[in-house]
PDB file of N, CA and C in Angstrom:
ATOM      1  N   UNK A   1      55.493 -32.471   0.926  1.00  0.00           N
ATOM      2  CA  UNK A   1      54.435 -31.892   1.698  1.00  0.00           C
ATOM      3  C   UNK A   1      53.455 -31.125   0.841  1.00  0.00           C
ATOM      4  N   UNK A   2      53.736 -30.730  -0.287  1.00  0.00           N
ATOM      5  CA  UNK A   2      52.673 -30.152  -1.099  1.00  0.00           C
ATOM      6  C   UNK A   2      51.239 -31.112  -1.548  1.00  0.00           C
ATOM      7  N   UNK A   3      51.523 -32.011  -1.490  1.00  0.00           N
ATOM      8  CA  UNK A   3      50.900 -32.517  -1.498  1.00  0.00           C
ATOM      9  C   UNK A   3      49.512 -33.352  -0.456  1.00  0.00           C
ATOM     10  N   UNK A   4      49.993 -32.923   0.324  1.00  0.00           N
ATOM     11  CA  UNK A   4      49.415 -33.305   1.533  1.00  0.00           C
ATOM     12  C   UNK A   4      47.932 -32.523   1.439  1.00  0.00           C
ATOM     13  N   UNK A   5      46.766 -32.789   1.713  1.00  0.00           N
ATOM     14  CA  UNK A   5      45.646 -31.904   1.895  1.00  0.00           C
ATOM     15  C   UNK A   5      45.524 -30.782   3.180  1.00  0.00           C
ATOM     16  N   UNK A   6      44.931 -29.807   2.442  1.00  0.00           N
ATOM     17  CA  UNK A   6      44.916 -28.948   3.499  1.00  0.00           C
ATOM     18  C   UNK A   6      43.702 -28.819   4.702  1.00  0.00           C
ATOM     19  N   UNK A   7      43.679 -28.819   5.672  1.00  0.00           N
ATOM     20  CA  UNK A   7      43.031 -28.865   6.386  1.00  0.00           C
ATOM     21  C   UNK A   7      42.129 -26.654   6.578  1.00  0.00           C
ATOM     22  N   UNK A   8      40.931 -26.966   6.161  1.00  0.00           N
ATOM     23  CA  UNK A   8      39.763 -25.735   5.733  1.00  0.00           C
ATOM     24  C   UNK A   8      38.771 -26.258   6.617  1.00  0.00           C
ATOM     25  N   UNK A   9      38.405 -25.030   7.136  1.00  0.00           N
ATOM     26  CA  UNK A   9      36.809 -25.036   7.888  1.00  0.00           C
ATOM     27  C   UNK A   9      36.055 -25.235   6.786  1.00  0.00           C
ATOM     28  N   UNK A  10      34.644 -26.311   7.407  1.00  0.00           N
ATOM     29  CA  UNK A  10      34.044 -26.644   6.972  1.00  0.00           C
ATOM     30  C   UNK A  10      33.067 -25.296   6.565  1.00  0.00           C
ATOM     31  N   UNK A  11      32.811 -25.498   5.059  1.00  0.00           N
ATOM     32  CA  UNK A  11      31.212 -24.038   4.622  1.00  0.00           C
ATOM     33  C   UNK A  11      30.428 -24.411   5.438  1.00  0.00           C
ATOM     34  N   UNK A  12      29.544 -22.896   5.546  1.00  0.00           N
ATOM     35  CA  UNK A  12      28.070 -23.664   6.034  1.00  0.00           C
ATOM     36  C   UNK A  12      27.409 -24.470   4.863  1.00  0.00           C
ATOM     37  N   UNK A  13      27.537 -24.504   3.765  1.00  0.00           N
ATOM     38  CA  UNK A  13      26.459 -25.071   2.793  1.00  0.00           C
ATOM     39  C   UNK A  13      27.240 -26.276   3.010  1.00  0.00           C
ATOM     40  N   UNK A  14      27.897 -27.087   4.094  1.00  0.00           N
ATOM     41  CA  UNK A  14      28.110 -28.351   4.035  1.00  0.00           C
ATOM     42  C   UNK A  14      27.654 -29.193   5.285  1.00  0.00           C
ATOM     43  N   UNK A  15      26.531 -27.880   5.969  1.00  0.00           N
ATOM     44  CA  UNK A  15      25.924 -28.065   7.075  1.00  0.00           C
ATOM     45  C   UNK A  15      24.570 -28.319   6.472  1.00  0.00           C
ATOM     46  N   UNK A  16      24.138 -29.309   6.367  1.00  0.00           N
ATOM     47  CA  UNK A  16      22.764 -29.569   5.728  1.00  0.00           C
ATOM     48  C   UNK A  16      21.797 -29.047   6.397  1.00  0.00           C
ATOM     49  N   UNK A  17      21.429 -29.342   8.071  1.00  0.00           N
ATOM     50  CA  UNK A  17      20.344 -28.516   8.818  1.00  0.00           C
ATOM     51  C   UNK A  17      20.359 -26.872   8.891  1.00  0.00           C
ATOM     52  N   UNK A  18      21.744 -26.135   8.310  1.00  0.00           N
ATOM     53  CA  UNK A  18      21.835 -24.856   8.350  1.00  0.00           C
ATOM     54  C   UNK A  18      21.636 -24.446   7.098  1.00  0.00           C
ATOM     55  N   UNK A  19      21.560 -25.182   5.696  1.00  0.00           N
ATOM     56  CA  UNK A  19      21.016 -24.960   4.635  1.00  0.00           C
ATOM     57  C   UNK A  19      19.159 -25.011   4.470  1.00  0.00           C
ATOM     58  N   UNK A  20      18.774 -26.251   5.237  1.00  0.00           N
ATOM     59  CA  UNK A  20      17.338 -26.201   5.322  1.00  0.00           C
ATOM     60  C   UNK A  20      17.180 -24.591   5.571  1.00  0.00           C
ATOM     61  N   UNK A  21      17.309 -24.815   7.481  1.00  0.00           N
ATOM     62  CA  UNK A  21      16.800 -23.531   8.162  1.00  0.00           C
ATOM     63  C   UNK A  21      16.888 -21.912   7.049  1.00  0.00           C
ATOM     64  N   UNK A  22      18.056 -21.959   6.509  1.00  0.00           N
ATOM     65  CA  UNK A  22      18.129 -20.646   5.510  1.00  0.00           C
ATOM     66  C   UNK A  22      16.706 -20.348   4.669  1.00  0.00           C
ATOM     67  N   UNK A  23      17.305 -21.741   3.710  1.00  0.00           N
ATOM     68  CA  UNK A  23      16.007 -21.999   2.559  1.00  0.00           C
ATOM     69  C   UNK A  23      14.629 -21.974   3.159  1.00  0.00           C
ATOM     70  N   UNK A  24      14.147 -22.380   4.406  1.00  0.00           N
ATOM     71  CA  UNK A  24      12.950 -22.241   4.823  1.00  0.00           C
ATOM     72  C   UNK A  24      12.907 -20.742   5.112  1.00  0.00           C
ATOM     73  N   UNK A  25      13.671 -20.097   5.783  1.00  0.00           N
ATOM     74  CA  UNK A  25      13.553 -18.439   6.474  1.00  0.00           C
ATOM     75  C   UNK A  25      13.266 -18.254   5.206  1.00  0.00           C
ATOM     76  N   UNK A  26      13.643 -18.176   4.302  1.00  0.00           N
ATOM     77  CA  UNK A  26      13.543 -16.803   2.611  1.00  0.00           C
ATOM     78  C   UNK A  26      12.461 -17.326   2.226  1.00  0.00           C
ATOM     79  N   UNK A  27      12.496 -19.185   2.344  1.00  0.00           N
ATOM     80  CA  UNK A  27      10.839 -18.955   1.463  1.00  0.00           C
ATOM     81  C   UNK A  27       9.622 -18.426   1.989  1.00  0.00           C
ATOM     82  N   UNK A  28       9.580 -18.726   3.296  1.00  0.00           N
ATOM     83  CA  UNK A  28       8.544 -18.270   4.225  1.00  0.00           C
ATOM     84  C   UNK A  28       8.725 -16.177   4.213  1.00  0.00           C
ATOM     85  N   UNK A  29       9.897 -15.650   4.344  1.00  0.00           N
ATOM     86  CA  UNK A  29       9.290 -14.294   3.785  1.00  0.00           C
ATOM     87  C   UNK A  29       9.193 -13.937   2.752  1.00  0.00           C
ATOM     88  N   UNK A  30       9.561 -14.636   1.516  1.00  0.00           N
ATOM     89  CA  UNK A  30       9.133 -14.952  -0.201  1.00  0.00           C
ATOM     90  C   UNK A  30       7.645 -15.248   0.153  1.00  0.00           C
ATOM     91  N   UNK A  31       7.227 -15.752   0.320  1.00  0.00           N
ATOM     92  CA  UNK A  31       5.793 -16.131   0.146  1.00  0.00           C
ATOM     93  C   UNK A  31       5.208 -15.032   1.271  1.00  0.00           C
ATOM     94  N   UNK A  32       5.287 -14.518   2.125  1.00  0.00           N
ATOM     95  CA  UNK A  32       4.491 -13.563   3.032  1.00  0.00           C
ATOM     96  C   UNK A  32       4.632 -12.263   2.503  1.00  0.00           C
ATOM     97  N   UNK A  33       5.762 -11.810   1.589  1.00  0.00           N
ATOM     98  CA  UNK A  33       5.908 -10.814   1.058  1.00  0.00           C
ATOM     99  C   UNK A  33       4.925 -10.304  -0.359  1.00  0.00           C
ATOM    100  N   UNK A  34       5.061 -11.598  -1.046  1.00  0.00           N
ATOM    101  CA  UNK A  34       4.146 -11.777  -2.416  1.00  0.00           C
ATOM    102  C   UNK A  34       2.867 -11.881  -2.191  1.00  0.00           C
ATOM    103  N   UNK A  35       2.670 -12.011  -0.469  1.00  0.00           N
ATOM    104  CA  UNK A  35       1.190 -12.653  -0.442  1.00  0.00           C
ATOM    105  C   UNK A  35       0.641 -11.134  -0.409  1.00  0.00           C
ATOM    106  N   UNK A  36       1.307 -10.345   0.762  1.00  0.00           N
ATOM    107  CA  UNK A  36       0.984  -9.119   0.853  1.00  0.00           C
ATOM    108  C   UNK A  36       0.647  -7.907  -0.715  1.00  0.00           C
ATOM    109  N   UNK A  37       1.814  -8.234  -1.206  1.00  0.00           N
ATOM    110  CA  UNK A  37       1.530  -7.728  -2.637  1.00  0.00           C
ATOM    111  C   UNK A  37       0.280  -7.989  -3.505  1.00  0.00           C
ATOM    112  N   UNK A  38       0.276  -9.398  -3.165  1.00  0.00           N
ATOM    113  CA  UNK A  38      -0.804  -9.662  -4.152  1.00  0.00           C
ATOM    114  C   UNK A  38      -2.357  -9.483  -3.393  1.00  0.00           C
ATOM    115  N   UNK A  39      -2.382  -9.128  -2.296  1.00  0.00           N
ATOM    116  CA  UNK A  39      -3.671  -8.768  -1.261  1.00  0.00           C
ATOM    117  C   UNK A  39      -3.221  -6.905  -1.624  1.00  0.00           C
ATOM    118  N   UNK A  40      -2.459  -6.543  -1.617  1.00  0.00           N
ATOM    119  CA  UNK A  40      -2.733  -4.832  -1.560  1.00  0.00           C
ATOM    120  C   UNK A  40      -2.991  -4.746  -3.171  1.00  0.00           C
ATOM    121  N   UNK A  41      -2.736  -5.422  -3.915  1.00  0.00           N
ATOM    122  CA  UNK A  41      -3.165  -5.179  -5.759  1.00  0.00           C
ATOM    123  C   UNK A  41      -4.859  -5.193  -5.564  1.00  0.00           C
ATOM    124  N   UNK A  42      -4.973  -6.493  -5.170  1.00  0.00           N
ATOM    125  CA  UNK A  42      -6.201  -6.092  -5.305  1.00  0.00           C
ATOM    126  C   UNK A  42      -7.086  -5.636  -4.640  1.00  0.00           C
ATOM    127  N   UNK A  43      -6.763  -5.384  -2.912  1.00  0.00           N
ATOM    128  CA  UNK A  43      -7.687  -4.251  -2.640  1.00  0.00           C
ATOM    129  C   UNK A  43      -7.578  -2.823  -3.267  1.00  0.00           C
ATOM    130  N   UNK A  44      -6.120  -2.722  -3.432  1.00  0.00           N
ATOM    131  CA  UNK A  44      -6.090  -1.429  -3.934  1.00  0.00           C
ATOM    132  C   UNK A  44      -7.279  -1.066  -5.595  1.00  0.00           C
ATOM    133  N   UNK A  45      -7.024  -1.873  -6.436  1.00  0.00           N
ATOM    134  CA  UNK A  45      -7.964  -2.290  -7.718  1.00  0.00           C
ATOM    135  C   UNK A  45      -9.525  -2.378  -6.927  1.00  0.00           C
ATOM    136  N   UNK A  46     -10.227  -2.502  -6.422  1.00  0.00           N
ATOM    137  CA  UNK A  46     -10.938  -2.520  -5.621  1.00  0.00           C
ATOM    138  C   UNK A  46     -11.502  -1.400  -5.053  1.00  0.00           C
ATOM    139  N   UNK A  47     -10.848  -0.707  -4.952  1.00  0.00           N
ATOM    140  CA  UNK A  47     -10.978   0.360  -3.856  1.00  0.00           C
ATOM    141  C   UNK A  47     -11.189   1.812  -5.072  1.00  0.00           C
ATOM    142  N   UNK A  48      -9.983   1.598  -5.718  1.00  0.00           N
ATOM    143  CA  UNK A  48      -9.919   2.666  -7.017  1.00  0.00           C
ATOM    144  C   UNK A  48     -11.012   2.296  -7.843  1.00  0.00           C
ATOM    145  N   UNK A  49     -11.151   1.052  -8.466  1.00  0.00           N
ATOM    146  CA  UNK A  49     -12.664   0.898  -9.104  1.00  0.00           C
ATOM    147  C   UNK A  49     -13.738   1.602  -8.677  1.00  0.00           C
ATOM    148  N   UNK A  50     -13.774   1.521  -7.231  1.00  0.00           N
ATOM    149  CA  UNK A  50     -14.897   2.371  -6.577  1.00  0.00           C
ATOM    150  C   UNK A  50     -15.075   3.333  -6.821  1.00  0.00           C
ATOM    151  N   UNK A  51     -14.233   4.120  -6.587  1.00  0.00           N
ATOM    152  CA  UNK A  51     -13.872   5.731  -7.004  1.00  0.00           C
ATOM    153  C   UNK A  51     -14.438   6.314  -7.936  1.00  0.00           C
ATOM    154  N   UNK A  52     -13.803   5.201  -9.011  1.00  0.00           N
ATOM    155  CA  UNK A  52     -13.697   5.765 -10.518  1.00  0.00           C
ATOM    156  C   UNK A  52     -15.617   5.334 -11.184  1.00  0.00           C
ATOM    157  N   UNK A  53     -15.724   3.986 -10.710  1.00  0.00           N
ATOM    158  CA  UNK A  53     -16.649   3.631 -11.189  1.00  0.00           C
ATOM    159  C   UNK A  53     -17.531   2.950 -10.125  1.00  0.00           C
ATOM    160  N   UNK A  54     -18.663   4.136  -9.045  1.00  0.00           N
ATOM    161  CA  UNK A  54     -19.231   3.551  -8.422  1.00  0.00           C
ATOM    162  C   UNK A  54     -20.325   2.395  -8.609  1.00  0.00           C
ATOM    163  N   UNK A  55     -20.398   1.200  -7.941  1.00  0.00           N
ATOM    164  CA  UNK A  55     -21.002   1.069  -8.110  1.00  0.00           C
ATOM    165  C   UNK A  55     -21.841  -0.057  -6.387  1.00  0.00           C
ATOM    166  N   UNK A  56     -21.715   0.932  -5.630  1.00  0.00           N
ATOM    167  CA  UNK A  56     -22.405   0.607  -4.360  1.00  0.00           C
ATOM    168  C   UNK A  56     -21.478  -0.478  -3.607  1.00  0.00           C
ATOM    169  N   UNK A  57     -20.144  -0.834  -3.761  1.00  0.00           N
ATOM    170  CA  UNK A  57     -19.204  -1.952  -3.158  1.00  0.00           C
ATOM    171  C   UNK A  57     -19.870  -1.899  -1.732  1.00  0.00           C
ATOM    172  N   UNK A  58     -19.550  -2.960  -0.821  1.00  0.00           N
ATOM    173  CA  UNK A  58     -19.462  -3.566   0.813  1.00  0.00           C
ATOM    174  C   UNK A  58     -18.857  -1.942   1.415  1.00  0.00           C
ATOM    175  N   UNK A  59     -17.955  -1.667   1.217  1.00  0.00           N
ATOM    176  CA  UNK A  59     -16.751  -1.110   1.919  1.00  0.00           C
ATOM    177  C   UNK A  59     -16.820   0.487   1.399  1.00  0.00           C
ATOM    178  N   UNK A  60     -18.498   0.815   0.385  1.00  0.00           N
ATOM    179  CA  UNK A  60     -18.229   1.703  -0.296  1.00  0.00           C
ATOM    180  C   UNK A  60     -18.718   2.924   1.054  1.00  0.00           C
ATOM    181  N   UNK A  61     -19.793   2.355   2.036  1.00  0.00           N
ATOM    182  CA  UNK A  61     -20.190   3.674   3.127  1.00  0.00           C
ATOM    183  C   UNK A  61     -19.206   3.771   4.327  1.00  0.00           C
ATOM    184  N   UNK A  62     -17.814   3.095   4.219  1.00  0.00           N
ATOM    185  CA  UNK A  62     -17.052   2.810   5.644  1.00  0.00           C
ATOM    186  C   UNK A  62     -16.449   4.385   5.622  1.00  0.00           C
ATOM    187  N   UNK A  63     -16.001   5.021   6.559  1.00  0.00           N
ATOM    188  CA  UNK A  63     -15.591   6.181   7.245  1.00  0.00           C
ATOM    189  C   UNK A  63     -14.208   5.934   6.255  1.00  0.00           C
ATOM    190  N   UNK A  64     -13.492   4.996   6.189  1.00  0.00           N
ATOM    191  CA  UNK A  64     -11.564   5.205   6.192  1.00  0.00           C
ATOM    192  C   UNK A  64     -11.703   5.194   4.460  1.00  0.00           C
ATOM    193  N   UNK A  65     -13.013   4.449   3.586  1.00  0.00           N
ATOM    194  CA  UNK A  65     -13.178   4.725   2.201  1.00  0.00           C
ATOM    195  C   UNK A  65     -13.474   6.000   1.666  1.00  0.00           C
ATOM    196  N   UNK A  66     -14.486   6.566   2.044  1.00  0.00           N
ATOM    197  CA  UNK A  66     -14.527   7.583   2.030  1.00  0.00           C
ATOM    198  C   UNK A  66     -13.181   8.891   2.314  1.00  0.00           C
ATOM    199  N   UNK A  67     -12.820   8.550   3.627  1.00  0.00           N
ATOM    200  CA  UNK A  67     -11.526   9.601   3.402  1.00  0.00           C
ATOM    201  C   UNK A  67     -10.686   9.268   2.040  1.00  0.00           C
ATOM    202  N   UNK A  68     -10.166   8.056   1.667  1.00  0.00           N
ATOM    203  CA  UNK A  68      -9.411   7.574   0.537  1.00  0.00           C
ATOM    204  C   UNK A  68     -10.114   8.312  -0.701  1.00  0.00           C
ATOM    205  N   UNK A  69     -10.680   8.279  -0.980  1.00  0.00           N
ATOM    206  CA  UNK A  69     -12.000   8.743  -2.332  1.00  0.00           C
ATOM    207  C   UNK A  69     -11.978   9.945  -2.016  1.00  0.00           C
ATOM    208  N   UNK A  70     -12.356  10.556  -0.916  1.00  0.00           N
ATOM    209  CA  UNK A  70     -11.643  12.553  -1.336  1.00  0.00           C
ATOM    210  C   UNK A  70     -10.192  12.580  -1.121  1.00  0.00           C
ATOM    211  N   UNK A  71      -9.437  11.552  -0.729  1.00  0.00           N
ATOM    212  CA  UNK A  71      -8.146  12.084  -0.466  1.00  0.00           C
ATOM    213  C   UNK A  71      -7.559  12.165  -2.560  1.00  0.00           C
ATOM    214  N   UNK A  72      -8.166  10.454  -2.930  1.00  0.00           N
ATOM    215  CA  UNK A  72      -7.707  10.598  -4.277  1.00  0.00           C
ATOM    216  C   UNK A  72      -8.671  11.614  -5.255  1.00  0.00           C
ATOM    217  N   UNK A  73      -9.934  12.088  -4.904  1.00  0.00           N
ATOM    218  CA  UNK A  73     -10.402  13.393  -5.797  1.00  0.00           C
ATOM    219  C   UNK A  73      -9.830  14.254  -5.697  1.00  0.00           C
ATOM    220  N   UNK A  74      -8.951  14.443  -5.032  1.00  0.00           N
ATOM    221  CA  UNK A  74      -8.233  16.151  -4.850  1.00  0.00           C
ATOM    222  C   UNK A  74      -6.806  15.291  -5.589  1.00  0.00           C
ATOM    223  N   UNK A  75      -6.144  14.564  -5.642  1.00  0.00           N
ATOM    224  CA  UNK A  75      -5.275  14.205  -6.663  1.00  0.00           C
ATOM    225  C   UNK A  75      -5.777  14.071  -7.668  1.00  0.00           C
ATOM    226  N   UNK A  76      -6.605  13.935  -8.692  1.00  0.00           N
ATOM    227  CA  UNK A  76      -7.127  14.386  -9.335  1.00  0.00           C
ATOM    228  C   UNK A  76      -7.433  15.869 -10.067  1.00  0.00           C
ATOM    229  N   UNK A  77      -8.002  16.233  -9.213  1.00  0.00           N
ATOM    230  CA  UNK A  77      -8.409  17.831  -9.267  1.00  0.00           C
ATOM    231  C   UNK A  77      -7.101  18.800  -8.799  1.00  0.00           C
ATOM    232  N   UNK A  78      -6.063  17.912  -8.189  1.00  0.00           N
ATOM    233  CA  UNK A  78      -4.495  19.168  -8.100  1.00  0.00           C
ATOM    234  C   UNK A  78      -3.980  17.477  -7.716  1.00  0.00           C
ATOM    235  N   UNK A  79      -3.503  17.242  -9.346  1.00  0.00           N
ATOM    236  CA  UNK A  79      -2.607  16.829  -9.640  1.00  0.00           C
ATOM    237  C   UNK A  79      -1.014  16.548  -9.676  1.00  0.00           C
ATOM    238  N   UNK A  80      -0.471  17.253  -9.024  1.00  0.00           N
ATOM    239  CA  UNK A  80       0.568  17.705  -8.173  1.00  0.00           C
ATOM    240  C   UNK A  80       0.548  17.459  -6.659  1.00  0.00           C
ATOM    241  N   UNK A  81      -0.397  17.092  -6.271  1.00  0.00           N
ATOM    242  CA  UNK A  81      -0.742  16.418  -5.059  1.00  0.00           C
ATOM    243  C   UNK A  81      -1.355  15.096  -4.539  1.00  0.00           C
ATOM    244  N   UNK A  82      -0.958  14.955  -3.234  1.00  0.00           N
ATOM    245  CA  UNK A  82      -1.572  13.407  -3.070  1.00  0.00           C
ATOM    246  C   UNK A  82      -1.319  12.753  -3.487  1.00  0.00           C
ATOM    247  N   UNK A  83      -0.354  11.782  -4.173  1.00  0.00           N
ATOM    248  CA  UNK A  83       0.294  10.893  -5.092  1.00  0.00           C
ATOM    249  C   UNK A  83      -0.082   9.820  -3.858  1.00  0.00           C
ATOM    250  N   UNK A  84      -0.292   9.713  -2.593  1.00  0.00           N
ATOM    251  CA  UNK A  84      -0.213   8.235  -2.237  1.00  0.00           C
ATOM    252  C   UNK A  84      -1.596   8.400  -1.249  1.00  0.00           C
ATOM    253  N   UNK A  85      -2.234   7.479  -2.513  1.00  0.00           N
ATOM    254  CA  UNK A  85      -3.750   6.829  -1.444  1.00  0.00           C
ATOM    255  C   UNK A  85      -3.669   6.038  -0.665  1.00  0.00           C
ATOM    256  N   UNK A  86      -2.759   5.181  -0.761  1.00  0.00           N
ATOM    257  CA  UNK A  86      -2.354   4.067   0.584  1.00  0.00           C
ATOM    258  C   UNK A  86      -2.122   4.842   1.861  1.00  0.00           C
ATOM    259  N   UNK A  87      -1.397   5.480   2.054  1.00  0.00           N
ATOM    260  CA  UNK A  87      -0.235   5.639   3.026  1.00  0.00           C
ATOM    261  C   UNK A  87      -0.301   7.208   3.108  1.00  0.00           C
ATOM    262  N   UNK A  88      -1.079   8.153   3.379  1.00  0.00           N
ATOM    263  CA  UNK A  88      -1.566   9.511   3.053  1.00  0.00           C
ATOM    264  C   UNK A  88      -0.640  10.449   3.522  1.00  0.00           C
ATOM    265  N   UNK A  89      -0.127   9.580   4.626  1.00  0.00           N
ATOM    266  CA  UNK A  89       0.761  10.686   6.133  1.00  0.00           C
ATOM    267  C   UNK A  89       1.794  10.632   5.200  1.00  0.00           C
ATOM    268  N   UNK A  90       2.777   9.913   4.106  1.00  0.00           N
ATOM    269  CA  UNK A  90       3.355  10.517   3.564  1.00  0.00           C
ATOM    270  C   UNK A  90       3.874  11.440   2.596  1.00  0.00           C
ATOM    271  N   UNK A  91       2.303  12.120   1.767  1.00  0.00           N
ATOM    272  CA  UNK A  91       2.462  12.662   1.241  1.00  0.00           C
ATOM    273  C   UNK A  91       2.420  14.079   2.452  1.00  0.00           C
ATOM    274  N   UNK A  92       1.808  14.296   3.724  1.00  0.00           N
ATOM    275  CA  UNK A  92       1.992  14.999   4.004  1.00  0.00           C
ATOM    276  C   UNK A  92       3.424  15.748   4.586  1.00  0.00           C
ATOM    277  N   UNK A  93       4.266  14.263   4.873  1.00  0.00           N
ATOM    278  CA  UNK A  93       5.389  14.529   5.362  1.00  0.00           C
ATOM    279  C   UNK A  93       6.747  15.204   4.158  1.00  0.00           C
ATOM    280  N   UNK A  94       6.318  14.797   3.196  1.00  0.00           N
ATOM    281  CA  UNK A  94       6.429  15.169   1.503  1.00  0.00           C
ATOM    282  C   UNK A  94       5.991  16.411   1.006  1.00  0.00           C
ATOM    283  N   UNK A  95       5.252  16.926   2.012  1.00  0.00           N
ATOM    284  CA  UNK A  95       4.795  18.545   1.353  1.00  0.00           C
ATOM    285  C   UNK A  95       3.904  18.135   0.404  1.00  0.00           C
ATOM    286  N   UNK A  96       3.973  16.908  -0.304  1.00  0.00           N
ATOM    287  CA  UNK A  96       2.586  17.123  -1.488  1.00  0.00           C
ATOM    288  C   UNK A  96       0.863  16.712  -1.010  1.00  0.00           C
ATOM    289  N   UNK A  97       0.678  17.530   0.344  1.00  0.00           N
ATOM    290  CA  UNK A  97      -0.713  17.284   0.318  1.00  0.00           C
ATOM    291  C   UNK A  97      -1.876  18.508   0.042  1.00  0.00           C
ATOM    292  N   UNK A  98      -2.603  17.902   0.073  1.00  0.00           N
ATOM    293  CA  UNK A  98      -3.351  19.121  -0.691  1.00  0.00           C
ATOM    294  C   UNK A  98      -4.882  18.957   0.507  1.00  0.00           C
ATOM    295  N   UNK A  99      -5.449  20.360   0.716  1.00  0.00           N
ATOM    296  CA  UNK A  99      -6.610  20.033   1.289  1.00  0.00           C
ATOM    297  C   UNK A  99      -7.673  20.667   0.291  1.00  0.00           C
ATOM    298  N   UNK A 100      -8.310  20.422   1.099  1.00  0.00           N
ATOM    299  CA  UNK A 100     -10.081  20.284   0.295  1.00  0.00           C
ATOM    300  C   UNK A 100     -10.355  22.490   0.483  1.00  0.00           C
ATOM    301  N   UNK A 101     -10.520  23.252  -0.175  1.00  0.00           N
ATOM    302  CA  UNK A 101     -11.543  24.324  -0.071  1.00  0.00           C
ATOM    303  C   UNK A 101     -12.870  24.296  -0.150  1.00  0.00           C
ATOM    304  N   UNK A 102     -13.653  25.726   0.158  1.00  0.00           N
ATOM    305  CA  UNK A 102     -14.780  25.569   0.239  1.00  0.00           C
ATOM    306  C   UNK A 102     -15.515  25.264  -1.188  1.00  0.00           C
ATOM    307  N   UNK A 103     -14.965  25.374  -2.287  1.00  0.00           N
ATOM    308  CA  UNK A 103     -15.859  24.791  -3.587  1.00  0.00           C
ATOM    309  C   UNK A 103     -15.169  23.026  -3.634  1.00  0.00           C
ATOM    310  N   UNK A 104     -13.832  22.595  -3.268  1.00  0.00           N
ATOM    311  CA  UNK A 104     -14.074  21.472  -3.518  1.00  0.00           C
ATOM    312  C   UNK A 104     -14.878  20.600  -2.401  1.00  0.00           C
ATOM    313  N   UNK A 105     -15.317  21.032  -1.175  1.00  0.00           N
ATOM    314  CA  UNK A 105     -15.871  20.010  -0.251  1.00  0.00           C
ATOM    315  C   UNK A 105     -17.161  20.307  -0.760  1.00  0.00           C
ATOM    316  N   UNK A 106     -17.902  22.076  -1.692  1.00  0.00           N
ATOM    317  CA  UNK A 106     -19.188  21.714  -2.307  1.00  0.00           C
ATOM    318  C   UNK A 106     -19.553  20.289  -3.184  1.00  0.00           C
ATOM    319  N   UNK A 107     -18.259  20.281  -4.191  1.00  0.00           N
ATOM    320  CA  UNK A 107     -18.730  19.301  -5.138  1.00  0.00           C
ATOM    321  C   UNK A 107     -17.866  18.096  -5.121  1.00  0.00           C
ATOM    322  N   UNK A 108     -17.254  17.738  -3.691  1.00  0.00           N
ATOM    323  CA  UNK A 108     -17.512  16.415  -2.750  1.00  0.00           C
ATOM    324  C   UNK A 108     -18.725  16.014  -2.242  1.00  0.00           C
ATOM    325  N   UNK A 109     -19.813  17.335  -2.188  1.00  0.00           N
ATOM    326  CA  UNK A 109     -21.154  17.100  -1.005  1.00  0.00           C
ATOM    327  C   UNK A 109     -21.850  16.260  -2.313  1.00  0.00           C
ATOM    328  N   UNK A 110     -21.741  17.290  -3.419  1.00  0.00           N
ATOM    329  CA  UNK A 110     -22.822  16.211  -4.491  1.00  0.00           C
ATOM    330  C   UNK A 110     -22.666  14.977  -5.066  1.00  0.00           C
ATOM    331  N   UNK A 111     -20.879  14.690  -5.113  1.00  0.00           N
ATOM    332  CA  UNK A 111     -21.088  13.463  -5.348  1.00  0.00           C
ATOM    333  C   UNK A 111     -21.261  12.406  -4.633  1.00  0.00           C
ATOM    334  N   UNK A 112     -20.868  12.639  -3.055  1.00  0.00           N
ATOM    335  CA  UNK A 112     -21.297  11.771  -2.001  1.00  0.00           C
ATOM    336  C   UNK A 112     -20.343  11.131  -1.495  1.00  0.00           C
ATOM    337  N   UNK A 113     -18.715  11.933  -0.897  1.00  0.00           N
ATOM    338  CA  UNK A 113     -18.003  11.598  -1.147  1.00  0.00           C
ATOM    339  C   UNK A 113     -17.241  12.922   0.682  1.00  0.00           C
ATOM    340  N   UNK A 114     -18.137  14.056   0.775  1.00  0.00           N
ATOM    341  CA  UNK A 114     -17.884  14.861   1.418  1.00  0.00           C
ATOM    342  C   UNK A 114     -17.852  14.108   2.622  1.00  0.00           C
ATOM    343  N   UNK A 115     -16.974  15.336   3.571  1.00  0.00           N
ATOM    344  CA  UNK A 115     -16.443  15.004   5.041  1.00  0.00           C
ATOM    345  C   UNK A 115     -17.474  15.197   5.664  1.00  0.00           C
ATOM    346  N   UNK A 116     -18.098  14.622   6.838  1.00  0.00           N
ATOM    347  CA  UNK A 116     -19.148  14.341   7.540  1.00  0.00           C
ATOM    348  C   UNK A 116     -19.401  16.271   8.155  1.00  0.00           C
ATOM    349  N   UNK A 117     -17.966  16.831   8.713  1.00  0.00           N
ATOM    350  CA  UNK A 117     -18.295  17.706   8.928  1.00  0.00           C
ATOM    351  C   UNK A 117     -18.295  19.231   8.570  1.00  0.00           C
ATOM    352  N   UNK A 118     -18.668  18.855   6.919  1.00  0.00           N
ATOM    353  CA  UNK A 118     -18.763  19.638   6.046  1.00  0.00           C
ATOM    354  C   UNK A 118     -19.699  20.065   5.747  1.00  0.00           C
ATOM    355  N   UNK A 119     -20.991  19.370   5.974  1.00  0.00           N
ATOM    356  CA  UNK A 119     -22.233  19.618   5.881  1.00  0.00           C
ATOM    357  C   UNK A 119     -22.882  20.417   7.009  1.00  0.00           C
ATOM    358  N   UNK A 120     -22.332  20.741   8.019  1.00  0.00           N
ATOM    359  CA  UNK A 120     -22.997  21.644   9.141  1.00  0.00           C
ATOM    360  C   UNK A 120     -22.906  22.815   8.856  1.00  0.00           C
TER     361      UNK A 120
END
């Protein structure tokens, strides 16, 4: 009787339509994942170029750019703060946010960069 074969449940990897379905699920969030990555590189590159080096972009007079561009001048200027221009609410939830005083929203006003209702 040792010899006899043993009777084993079949793997799934000997289920061919349950190997597709796998391999399709991962590649399809492999590729939606990388796509995302590679769309936030370069808006993000994009967006920081602006910052750093204006030079009049599409997206440079929109309301949510502007907040980004003083959110990252004050990381800058308190360095210890603001570490995330993406995603802002978590530096606040992080304790590292920093707000604007009355000399930095002055020399936000000159570079063109100040909160709308800073100027009243």
């Amino acid at each position: 009787m040792a010899n006899e074969p043993t009777h084993e449940e079949p793997s799934f990897l000997e289920a061919p339509w349950l190997c597709r379905q796998v391999e399709t699920h991962l590649n399809h969030d492999s590729f939606r994942h990388s796509s995302r990555k590679r769309f936030h590189h370069w808006a993000w590159n994009k967006i920081h170029l602006e910052m750093h080096k204006p030079e009049q972009r599409l997206f440079s007079t929109w309301a949510v750019y502007k907040f980004l561009a003083r959110y990252h001048w004050l990381h800058h200027r308190y360095q210890n703060k603001n570490f995330n221009g993406v995603f802002p609410l978590a530096d606040y939830v992080l304790g590292t946010s920093a707000r604007a005083n009355t000399a930095d929203l002055q020399l936000m006003q000159q570079i063109g960069i100040a909160p709308p209702w800073s100027g009243r």
